[in-house]
N, C-alpha and C. Protein backbone atom coordinates (compact mmCIF):
# COMPACT_ATOMS: atom_id res chain seq x y z
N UNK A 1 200.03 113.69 120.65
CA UNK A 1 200.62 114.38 119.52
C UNK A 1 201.79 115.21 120.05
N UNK A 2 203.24 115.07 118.97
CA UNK A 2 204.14 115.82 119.81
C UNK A 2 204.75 117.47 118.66
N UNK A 3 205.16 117.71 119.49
CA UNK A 3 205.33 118.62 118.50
C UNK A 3 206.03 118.74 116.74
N UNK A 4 206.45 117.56 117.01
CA UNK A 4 207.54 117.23 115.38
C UNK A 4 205.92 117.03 114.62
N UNK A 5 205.13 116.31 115.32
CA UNK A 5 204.16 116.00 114.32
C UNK A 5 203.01 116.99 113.39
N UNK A 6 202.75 117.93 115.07
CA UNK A 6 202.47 118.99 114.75
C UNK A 6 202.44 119.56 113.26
N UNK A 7 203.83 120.15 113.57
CA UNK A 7 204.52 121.20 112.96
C UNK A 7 204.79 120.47 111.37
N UNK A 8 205.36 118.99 111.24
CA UNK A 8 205.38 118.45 110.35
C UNK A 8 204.10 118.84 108.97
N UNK A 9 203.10 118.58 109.81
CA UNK A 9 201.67 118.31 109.03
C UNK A 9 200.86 119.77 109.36
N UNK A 10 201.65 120.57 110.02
CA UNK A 10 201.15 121.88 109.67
C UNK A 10 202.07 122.50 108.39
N UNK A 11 203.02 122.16 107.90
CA UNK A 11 203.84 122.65 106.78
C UNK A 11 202.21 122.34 105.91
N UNK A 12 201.89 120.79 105.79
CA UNK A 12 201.16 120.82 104.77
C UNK A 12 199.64 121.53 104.48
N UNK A 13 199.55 121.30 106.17
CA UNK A 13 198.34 122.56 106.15
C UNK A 13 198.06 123.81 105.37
N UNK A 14 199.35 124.50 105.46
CA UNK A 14 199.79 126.06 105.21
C UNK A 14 200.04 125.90 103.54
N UNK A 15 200.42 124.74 103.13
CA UNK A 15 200.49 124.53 101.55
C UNK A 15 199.30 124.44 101.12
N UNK A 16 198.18 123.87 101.61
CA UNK A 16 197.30 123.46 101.47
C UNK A 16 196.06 124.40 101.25
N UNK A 17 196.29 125.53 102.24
CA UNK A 17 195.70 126.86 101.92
C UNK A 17 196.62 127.91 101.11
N UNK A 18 197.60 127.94 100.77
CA UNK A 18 198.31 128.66 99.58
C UNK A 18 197.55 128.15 98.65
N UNK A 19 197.55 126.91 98.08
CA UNK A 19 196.62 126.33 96.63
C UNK A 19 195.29 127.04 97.19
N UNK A 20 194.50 126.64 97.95
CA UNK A 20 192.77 127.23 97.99
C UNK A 20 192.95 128.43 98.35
N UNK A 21 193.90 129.25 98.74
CA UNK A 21 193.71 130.50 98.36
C UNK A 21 193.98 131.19 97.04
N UNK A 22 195.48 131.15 96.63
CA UNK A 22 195.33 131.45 95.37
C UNK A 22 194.65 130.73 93.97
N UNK A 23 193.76 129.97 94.45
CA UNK A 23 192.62 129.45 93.39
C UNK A 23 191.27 130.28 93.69
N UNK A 24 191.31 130.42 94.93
CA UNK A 24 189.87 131.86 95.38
C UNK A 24 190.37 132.78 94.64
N UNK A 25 191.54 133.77 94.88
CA UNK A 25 191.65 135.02 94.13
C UNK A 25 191.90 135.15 92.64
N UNK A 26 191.83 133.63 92.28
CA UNK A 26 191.63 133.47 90.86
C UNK A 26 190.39 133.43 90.22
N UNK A 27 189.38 133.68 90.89
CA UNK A 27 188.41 133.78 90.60
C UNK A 27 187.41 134.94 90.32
N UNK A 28 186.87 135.06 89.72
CA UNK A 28 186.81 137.06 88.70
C UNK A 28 185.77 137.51 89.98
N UNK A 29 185.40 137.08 90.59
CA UNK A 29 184.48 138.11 91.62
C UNK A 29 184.92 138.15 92.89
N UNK A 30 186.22 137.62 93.15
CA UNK A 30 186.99 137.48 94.78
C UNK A 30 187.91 138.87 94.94
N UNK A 31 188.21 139.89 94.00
CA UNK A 31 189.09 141.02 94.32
C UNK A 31 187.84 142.10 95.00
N UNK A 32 186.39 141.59 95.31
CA UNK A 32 185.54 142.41 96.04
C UNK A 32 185.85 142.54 97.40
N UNK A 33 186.72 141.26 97.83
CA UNK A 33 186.69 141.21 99.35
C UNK A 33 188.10 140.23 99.49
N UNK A 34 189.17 141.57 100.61
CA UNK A 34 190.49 141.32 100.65
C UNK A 34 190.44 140.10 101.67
N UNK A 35 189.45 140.05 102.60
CA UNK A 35 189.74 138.85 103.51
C UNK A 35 187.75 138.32 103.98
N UNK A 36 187.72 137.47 103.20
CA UNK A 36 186.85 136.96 103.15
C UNK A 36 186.75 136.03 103.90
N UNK A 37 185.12 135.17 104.14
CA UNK A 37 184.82 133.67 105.37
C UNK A 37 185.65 132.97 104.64
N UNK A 38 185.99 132.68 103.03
CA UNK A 38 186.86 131.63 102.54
C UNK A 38 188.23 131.51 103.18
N UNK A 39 188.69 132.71 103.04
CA UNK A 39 189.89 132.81 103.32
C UNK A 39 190.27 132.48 105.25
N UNK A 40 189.49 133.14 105.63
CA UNK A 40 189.52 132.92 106.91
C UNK A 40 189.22 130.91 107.14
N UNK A 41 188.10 131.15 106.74
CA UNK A 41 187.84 129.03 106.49
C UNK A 41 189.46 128.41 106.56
N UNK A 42 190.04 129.00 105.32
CA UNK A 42 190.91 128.14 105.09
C UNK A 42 192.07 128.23 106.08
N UNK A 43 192.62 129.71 106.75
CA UNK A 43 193.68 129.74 107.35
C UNK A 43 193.07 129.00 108.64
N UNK A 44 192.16 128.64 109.45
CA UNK A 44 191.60 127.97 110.16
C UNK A 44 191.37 126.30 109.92
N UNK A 45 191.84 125.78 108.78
CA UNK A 45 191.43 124.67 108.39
C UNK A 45 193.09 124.35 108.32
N UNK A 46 194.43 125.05 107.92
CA UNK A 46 195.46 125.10 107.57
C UNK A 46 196.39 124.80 109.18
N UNK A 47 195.98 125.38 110.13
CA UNK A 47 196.16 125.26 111.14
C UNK A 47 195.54 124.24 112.30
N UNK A 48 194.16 123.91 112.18
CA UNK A 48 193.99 122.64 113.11
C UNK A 48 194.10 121.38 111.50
N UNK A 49 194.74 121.31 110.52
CA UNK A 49 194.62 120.29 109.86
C UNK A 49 195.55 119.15 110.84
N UNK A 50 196.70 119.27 111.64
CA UNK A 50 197.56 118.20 111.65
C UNK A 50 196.54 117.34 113.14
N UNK A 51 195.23 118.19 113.65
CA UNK A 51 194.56 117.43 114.70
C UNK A 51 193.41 116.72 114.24
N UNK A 52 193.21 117.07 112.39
CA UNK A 52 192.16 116.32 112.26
C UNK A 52 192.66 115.38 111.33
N UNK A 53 194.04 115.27 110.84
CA UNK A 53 194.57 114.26 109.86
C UNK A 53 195.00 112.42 111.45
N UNK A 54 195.43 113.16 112.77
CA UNK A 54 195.92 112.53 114.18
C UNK A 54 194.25 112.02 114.58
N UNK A 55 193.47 112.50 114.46
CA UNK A 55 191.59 112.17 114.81
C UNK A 55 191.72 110.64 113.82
N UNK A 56 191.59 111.04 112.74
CA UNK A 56 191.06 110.20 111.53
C UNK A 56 192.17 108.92 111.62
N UNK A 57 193.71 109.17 111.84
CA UNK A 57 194.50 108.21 111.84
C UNK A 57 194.04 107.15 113.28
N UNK A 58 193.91 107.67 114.66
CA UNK A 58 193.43 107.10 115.48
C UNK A 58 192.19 105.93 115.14
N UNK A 59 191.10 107.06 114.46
CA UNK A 59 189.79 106.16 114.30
C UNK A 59 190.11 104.83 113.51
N UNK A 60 191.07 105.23 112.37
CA UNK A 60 191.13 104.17 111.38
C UNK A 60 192.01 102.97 112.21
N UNK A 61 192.93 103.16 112.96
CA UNK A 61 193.92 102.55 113.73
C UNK A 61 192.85 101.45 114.46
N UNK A 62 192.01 101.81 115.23
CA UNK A 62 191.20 100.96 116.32
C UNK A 62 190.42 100.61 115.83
N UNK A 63 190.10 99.72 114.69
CA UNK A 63 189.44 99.27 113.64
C UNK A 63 190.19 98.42 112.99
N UNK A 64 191.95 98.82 112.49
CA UNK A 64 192.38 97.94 111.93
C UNK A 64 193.93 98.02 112.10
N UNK A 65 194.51 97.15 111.57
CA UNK A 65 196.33 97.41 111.89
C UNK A 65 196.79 98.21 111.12
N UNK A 66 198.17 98.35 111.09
CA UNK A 66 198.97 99.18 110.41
C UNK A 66 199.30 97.83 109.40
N UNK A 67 199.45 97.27 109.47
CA UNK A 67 199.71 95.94 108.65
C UNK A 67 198.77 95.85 107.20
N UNK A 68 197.07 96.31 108.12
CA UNK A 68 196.10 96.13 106.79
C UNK A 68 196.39 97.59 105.45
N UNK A 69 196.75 98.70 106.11
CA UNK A 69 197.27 100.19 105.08
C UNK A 69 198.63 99.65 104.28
N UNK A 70 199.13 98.61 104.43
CA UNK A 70 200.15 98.35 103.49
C UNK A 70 200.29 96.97 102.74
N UNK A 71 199.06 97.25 102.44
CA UNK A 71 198.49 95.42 102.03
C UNK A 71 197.38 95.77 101.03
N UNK A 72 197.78 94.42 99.80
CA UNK A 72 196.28 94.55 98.94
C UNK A 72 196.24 95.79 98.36
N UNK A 73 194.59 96.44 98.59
CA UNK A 73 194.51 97.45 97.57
C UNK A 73 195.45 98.50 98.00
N UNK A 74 195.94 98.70 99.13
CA UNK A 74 196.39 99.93 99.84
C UNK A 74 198.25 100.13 99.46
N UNK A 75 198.72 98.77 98.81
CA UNK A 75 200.21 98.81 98.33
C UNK A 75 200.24 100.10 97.60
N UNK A 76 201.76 100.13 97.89
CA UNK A 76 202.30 101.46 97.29
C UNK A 76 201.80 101.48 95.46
N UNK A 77 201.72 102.29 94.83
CA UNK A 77 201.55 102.39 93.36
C UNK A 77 200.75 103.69 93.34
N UNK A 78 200.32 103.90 92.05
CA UNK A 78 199.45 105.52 91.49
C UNK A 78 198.42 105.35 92.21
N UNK A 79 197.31 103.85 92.48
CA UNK A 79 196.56 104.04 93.21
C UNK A 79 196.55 104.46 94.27
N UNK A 80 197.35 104.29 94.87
CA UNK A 80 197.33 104.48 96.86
C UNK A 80 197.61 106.18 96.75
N UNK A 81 198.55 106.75 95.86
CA UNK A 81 198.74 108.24 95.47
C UNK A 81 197.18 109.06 95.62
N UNK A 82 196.66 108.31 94.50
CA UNK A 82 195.32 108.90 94.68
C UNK A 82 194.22 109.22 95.80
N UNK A 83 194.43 107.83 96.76
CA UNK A 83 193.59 108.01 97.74
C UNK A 83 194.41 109.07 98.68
N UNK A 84 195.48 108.87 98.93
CA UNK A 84 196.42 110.29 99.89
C UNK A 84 196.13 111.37 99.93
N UNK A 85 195.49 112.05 97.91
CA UNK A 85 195.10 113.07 97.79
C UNK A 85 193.85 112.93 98.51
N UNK A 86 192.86 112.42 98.23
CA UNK A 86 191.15 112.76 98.62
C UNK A 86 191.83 112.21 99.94
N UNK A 87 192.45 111.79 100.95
CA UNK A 87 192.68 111.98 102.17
C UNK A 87 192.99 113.04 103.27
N UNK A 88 193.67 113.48 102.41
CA UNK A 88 194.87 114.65 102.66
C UNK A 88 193.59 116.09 102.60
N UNK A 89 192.54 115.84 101.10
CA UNK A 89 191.82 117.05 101.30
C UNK A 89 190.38 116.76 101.97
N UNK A 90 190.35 115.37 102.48
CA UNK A 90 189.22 115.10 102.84
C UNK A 90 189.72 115.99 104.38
N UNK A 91 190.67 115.49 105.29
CA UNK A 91 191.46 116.03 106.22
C UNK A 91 190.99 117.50 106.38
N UNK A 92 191.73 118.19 105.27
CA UNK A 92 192.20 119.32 105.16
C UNK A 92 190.45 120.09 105.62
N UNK A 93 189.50 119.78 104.70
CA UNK A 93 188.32 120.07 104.59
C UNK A 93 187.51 120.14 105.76
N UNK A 94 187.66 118.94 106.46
CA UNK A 94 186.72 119.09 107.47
C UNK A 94 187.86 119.03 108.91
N UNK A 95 188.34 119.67 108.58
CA UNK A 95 189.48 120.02 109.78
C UNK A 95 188.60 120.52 110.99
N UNK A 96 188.29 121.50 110.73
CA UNK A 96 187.81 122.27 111.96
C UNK A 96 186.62 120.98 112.77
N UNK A 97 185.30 120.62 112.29
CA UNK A 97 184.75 119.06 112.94
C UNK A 97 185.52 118.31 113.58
N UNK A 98 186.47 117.99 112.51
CA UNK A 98 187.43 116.71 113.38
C UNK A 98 188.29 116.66 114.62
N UNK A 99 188.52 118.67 114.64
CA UNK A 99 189.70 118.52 115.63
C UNK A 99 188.56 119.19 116.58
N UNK A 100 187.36 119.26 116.38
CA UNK A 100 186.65 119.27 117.94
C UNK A 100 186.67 118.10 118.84
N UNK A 101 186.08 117.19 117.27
CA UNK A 101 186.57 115.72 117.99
C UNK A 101 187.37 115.12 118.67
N UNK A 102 188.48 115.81 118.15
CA UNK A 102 189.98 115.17 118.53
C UNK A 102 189.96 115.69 119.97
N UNK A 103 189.89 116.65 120.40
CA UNK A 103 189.83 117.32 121.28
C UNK A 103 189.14 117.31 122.31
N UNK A 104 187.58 116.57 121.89
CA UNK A 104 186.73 115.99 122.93
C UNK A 104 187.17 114.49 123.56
N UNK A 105 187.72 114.20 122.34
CA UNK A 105 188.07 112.70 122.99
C UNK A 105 189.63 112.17 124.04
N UNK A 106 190.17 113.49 123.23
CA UNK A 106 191.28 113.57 124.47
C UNK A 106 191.04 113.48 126.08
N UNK A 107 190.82 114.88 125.80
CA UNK A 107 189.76 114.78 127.33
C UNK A 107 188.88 113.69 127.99
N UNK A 108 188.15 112.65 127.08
CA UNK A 108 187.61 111.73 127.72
C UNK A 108 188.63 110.53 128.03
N UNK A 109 189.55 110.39 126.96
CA UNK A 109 190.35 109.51 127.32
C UNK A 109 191.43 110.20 129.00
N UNK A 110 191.31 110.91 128.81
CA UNK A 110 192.07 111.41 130.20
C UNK A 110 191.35 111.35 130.87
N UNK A 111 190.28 111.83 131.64
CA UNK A 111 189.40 111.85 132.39
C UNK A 111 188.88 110.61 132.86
N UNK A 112 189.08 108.95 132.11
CA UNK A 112 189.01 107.69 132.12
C UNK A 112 190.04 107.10 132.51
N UNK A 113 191.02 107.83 132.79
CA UNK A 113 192.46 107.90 132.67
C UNK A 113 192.64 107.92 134.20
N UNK A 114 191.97 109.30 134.73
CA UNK A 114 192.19 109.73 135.89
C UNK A 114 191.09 109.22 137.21
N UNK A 115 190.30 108.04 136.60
CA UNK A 115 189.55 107.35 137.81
C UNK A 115 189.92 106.26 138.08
């Protein structure tokens, strides 16, 4: 991962917790607590999102081509829109899991690397 990519898909991170945050403080019992586990969740989920969107692209990659994501059901149209979203927040969601992953497997791939 280089840094353009990073930083790219951390823009969307940081968008990503603007919406789930100001949808928390829209909510009539969230002005009890200025910085809550949600909030914290999310600025933590906003920031490793671009290592767990790079996890999930890998896994799906060594399984199948780039050829099969632009084919069939996966062609451009409203459908493929849709799945981007539940991608994008499936990502977003379990960020923090994935980029342990990402992170464990780096290391193994290096370490396999280095014998």
């Amino acid at each position: 991962m280089d840094k353009q990519y990073y930083f790219t898909h951390l823009i969307w991170g940081v968008v990503m917790f603007c919406v789930c945050a100001c949808t928390w403080y829209g909510l009539p019992s969230a002005g009890d607590l200025a910085l809550s586990k949600e909030i914290v969740f999310y600025g933590v989920s906003a920031v490793l999102y671009p290592f767990s969107k790079k996890f999930l692209e890998g896994i799906a990659l060594n399984f199948t081509s780039k050829e099969f994501w632009y084919s069939g059901f996966f062609k451009e149209g409203t459908a493929k829109n849709s799945i981007y979203v539940m991608y994008y927040a499936f990502c977003y969601i379990l960020a923090v899991p994935f980029s342990v992953m990402f992170v464990m497997r780096f290391f193994t791939v290096r370490a396999s690397l280095r014998k």
